[in-house]
Protein backbone atom coordinates (compact mmCIF):
# COMPACT_ATOMS: atom_id res chain seq x y z
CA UNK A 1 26.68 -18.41 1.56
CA UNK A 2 27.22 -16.86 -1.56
CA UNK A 3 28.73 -13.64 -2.29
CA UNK A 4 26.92 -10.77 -4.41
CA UNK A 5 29.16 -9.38 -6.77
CA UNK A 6 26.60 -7.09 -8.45
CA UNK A 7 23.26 -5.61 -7.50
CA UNK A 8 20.21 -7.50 -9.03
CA UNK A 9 18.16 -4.65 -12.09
CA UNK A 10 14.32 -4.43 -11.58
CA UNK A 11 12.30 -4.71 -15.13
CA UNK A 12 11.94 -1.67 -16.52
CA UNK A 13 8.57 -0.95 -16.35
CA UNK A 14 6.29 -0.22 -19.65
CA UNK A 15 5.61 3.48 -20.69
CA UNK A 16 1.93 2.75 -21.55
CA UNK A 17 1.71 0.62 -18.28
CA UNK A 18 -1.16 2.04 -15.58
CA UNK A 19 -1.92 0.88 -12.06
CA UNK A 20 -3.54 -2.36 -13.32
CA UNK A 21 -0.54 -3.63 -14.94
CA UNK A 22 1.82 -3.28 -11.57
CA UNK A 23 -0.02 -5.27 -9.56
CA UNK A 24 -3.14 -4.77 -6.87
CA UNK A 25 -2.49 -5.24 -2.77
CA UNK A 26 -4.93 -5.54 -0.32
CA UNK A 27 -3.62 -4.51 3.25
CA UNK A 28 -6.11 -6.18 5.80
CA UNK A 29 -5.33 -4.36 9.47
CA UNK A 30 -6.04 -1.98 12.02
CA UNK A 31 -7.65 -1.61 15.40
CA UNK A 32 -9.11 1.15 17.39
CA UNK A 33 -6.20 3.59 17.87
CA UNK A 34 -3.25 0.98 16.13
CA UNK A 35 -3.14 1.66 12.47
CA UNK A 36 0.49 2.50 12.17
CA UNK A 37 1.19 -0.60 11.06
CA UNK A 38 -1.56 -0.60 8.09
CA UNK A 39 -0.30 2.48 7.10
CA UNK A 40 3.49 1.20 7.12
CA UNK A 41 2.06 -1.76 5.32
CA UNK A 42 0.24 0.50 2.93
CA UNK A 43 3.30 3.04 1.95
CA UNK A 44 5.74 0.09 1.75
CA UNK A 45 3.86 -1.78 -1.16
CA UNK A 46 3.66 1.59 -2.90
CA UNK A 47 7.01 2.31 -2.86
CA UNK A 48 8.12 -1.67 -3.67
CA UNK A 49 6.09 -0.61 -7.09
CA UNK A 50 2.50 -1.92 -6.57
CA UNK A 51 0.36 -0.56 -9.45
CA UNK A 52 -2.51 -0.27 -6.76
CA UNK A 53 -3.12 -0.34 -2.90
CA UNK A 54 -5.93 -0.84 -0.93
CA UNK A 55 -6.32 -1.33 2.83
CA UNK A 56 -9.35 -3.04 4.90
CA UNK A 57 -9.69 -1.35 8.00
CA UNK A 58 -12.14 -1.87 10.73
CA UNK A 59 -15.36 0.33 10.14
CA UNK A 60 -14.55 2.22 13.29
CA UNK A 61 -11.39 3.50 12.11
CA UNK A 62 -11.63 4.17 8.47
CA UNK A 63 -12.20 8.10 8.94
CA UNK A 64 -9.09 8.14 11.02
CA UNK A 65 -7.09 6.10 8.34
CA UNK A 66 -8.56 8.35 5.71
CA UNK A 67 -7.26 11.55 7.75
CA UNK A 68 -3.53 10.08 8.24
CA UNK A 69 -4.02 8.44 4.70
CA UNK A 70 -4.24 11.83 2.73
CA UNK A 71 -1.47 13.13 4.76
CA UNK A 72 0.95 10.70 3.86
CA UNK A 73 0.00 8.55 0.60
CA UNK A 74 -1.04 10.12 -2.68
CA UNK A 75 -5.24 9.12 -2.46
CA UNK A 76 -4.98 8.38 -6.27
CA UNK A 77 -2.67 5.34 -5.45
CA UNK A 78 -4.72 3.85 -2.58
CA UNK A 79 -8.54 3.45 -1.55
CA UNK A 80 -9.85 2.63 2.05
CA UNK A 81 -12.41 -0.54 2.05
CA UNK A 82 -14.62 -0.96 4.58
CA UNK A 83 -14.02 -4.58 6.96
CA UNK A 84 -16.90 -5.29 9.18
CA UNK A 85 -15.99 -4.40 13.29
């Protein structure tokens, strides 16, 4: 093992950079009544700096993502897809 002396710096990120220059994920998951994860998944790749987020949840449960969605991410960040049940 070796020993970290100092902490790694993350690129400093362009000033006329938009969502399409960070980088695009696509969060496939969900099930009737289990989206926590998704939405852990979801808020995790926003905050590690992806430029755009969007998550494929079963057709059943997109209106319930959507509510929890707007509650906790900011909807200009993220988009729901639609994944066939």
């Amino acid at each position: 093992m070796k020993r970290v002396r100092t902490i790694p710096t993350l690129v400093r990120r362009l000033r006329d950079g938009h969502k399409g220059t960070f980088g695009t994920v696509l969060v496939v998951a969900g099930s009737q009544g289990m989206l926590g994860a998704c939405m852990l998944a979801a808020t995790a790749a926003l905050r590690g700096g992806a430029g755009l987020v969007r998550a494929a949840v079963p057709a059943g449960t997109q209106a319930a993502f959507a509510d929890r969605k707007s509650t906790r991410l900011n909807s200009s960040h993220s988009s729901v897809s639609r994944m066939p049940s």
